[in-house]
C-alpha atoms as a PDB file:
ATOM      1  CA  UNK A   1       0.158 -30.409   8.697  1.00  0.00           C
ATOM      2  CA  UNK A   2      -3.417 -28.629   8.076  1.00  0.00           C
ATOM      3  CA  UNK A   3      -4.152 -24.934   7.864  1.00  0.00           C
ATOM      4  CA  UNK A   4      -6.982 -24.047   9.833  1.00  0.00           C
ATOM      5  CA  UNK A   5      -9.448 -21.189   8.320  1.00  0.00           C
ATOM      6  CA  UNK A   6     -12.384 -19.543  10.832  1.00  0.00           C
ATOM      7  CA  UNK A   7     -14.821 -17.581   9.947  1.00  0.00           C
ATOM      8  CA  UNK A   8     -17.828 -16.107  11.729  1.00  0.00           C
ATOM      9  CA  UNK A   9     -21.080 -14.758  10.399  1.00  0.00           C
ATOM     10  CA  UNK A  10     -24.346 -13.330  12.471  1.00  0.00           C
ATOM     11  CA  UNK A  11     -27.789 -14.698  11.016  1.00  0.00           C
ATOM     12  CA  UNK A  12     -30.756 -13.311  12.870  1.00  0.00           C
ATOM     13  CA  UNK A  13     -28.953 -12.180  15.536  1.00  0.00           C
ATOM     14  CA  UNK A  14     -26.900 -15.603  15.854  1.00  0.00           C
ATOM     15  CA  UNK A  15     -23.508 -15.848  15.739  1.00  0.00           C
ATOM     16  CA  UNK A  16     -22.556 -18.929  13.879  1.00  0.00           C
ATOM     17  CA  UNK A  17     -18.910 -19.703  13.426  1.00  0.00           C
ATOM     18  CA  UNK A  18     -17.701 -21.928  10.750  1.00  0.00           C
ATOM     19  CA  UNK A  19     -14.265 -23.757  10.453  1.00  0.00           C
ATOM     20  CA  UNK A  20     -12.465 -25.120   7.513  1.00  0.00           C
ATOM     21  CA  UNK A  21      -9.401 -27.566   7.736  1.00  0.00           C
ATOM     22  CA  UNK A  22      -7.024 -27.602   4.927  1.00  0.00           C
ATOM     23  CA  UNK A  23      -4.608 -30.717   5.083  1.00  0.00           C
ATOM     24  CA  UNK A  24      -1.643 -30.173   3.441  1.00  0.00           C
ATOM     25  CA  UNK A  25      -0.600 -32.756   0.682  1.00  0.00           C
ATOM     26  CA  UNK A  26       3.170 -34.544   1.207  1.00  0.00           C
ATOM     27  CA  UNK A  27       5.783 -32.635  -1.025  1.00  0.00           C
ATOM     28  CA  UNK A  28       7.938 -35.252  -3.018  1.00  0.00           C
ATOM     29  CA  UNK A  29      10.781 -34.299  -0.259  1.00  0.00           C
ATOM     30  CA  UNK A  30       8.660 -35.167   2.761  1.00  0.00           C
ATOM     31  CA  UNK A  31       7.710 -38.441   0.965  1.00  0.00           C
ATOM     32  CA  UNK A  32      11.376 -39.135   0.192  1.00  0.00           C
ATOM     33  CA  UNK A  33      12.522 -38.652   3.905  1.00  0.00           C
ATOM     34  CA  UNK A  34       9.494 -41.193   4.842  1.00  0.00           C
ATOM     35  CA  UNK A  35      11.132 -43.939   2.556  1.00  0.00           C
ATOM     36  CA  UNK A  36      14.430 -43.397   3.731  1.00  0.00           C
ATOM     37  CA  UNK A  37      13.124 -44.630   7.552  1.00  0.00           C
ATOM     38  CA  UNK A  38      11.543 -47.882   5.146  1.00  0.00           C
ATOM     39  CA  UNK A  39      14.914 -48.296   3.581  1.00  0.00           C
ATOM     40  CA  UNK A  40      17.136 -48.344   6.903  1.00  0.00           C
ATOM     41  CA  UNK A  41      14.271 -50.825   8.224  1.00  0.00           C
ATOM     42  CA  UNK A  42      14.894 -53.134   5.296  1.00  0.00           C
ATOM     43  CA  UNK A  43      18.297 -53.139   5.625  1.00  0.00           C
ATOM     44  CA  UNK A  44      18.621 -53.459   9.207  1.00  0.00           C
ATOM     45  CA  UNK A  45      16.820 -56.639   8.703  1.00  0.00           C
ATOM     46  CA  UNK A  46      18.823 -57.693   5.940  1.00  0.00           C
ATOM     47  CA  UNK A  47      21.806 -57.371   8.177  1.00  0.00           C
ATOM     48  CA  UNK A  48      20.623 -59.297  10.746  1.00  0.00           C
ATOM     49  CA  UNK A  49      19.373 -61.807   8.621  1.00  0.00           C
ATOM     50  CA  UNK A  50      22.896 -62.204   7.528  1.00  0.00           C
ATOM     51  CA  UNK A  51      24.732 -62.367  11.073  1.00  0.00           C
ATOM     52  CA  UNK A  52      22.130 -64.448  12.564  1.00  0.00           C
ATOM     53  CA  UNK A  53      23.361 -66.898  10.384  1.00  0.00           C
ATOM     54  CA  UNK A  54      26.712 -66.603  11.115  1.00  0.00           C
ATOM     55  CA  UNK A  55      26.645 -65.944  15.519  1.00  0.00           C
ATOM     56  CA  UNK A  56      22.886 -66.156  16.069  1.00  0.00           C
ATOM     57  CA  UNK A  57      23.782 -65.926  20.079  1.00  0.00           C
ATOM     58  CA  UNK A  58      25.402 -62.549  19.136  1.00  0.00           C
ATOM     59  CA  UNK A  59      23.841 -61.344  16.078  1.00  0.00           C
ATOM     60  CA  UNK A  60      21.714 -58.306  17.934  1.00  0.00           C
ATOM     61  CA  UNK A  61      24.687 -56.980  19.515  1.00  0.00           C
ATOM     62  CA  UNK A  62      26.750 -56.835  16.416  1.00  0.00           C
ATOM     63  CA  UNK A  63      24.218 -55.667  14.489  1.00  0.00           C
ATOM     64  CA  UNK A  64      23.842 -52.976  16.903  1.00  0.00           C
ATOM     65  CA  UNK A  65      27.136 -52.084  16.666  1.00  0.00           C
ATOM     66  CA  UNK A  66      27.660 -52.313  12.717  1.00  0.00           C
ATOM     67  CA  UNK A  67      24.245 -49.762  12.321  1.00  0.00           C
ATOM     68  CA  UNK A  68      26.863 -47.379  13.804  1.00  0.00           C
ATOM     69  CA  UNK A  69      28.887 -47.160  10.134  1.00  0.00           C
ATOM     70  CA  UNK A  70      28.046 -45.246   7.719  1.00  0.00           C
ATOM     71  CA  UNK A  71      25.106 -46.447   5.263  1.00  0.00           C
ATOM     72  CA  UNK A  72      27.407 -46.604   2.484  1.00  0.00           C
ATOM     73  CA  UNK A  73      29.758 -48.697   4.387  1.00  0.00           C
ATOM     74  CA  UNK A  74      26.949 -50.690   5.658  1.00  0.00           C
ATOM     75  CA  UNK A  75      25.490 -51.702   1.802  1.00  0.00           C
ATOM     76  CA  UNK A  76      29.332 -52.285   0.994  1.00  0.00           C
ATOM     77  CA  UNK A  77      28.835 -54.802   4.211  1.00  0.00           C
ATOM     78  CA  UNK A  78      25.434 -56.478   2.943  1.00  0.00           C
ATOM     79  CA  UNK A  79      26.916 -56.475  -0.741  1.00  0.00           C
ATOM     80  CA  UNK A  80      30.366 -58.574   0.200  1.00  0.00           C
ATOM     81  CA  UNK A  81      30.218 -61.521   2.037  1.00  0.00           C
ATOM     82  CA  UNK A  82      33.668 -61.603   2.675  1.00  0.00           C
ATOM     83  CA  UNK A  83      33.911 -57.788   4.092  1.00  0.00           C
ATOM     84  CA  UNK A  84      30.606 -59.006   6.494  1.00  0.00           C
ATOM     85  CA  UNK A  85      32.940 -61.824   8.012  1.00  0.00           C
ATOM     86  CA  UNK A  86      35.693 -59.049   8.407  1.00  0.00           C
ATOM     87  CA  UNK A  87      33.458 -56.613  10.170  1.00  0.00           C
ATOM     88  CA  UNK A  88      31.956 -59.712  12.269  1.00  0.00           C
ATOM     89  CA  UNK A  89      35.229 -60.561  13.592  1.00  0.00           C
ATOM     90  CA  UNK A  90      36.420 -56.984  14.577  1.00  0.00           C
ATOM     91  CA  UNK A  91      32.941 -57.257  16.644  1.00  0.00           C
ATOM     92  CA  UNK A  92      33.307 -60.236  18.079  1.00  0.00           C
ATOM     93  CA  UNK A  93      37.018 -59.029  19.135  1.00  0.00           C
ATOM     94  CA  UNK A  94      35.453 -56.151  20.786  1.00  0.00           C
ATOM     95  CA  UNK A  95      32.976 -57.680  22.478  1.00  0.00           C
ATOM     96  CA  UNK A  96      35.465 -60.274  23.814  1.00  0.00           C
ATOM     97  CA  UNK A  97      37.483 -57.089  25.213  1.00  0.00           C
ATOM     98  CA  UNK A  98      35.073 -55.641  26.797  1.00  0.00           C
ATOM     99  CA  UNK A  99      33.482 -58.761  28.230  1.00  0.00           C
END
């Protein structure tokens, strides 16, 4: 975001207007909510790197569908390798359902 400043003066009978842009430095908030986006992206990835290995034909779908727990859930998930097999399988299952 900028703050824009105007200002207009008359020399010699010419008006002469002059603009200043202020941009407005990043608070530590707004540069914490930026790095949260990085974070997700980085462990998106990190789960599919996981499930790829596991059911490359399928490993976008479930990915898909395990991004839709919570993130704490989700690092539980990347942390465990035998709770990633669980939540693989429920997956699978529902995919084969719905199929």
């Amino acid at each position: 975001t900028y703050l824009l400043l105007s200002s207009t003066r008359h020399i010699n009978d010419i008006s002469v207007s002059f603009f200043f842009f202020f941009f407005k430095q990043k608070t530590a908030y707004e540069m914490l909510r930026s790095l949260v986006g990085s974070e997700m992206c980085i462990r998106d990835r990190a789960l599919y790197g996981k499930i790829v290995q596991i059911v490359p034909d399928k490993a976008s779908k479930i990915t898909g569908m395990l991004l839709e727990m919570d993130a704490q859930e989700i690092q539980n998930v990347l942390q465990n390798d035998a709770n990633l097999s669980i939540k693989i399988e429920e997956a699978i299952s529902v995919l084969a359902q719905h199929s």
